[in-house]
Protein backbone atom coordinates (compact mmCIF):
# COMPACT_ATOMS: atom_id res chain seq x y z
CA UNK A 1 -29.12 -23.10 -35.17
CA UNK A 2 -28.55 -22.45 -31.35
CA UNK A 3 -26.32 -19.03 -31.33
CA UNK A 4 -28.18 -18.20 -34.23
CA UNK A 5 -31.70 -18.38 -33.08
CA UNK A 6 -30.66 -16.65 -29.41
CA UNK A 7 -29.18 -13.71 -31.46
CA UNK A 8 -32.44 -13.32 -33.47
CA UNK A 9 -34.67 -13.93 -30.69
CA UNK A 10 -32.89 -10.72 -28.63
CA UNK A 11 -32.75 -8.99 -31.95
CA UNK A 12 -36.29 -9.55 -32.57
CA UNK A 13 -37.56 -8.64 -29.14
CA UNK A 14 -34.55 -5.51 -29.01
CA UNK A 15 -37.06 -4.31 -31.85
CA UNK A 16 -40.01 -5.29 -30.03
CA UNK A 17 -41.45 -7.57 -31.90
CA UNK A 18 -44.84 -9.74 -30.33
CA UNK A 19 -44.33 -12.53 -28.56
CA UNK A 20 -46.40 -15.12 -31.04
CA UNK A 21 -44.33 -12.91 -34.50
CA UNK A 22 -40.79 -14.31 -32.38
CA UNK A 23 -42.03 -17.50 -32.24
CA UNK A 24 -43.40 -17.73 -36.37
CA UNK A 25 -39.74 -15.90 -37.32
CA UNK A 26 -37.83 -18.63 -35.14
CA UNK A 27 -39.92 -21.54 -36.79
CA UNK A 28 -39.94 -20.51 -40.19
CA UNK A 29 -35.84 -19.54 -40.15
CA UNK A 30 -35.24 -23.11 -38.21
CA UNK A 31 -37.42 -24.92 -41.60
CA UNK A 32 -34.94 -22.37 -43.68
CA UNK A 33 -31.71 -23.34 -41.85
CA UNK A 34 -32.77 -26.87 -41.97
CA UNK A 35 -33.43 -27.10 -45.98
CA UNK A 36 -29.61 -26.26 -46.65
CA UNK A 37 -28.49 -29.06 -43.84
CA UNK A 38 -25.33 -25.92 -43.44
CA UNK A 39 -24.46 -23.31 -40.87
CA UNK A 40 -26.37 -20.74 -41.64
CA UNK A 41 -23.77 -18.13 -42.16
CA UNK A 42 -22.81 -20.36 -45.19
CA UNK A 43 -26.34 -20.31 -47.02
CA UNK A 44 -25.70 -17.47 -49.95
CA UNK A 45 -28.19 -15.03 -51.03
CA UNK A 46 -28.41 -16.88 -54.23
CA UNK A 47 -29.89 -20.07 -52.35
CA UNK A 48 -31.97 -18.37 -50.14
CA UNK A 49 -33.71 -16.37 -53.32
CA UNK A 50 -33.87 -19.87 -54.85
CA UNK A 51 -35.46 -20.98 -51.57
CA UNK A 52 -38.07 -18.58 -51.43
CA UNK A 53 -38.77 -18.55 -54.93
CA UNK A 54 -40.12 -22.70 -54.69
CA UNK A 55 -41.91 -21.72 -51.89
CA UNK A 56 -43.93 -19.27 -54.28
CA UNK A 57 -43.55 -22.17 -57.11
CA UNK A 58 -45.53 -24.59 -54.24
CA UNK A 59 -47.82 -21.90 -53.47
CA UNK A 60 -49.11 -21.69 -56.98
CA UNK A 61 -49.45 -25.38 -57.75
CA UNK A 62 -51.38 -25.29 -54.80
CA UNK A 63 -53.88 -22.51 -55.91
CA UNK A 64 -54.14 -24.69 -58.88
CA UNK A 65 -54.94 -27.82 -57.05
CA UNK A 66 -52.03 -29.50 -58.59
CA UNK A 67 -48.72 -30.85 -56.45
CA UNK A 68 -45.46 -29.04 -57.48
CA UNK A 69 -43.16 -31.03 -59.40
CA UNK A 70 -41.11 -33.64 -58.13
CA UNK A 71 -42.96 -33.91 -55.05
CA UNK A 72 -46.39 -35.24 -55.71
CA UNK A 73 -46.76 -36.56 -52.62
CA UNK A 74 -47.52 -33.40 -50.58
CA UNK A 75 -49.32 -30.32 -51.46
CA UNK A 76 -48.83 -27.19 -49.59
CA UNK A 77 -50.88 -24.04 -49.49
CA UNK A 78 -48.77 -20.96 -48.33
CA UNK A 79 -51.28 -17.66 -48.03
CA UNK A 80 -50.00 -14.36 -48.93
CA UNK A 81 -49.72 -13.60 -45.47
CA UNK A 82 -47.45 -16.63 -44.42
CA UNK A 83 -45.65 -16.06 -47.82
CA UNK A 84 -44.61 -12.34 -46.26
CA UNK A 85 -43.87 -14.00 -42.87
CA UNK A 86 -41.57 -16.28 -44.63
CA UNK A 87 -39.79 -13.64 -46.52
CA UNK A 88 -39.19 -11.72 -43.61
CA UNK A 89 -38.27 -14.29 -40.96
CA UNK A 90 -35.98 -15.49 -43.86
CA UNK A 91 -34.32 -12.30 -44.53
CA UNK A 92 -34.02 -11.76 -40.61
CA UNK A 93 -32.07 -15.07 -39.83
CA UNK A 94 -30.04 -14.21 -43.00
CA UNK A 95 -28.99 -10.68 -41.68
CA UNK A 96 -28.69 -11.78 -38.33
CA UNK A 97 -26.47 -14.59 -39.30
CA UNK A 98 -23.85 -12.29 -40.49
CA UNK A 99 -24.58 -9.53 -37.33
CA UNK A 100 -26.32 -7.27 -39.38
């Protein structure tokens, strides 16, 4: 993710974004990157909708105190907030990835 995440790091602080919201969009677009194991300017939109649409299927197993399915093993709790941050950071690397 190297050329990637110095492009959206200078686009992100070109736009003036806070230090600590830089850091969040690089670490939630490096989990992003990393779930497709591809260079990011491969990942369609398709995926990435499919990406972010677990993340709200997690997020609501969570609520209910049950583990999503498939992966009993871990239970995670997104909040609105991070849900937004994720969305956003995502959308970011994806734009950025193709110099939007």
């Amino acid at each position: 993710m190297g050329k990637l995440k110095d492009r959206m790091r200078d686009d992100l602080r070109l736009r003036n974004y806070a230090p600590g919201t830089v850091d969040t969009y690089l670490s939630y677009a490096k989990r992003f990157v990393a779930r497709f194991m591809k260079p990011p300017e491969e990942i369609t939109r398709d995926e990435s909708r499919a990406y972010l649409l677990r993340l709200l299927t997690e997020r609501e197993f969570a609520v209910e105190g049950a583990a999503p399915p498939g992966d009993e093993s871990r239970l995670v709790l997104y909040t609105p907030d991070s849900l937004r941050q994720i969305l956003c950071a995502d959308r970011f690397s994806f734009e950025s990835a193709r110099g939007r």
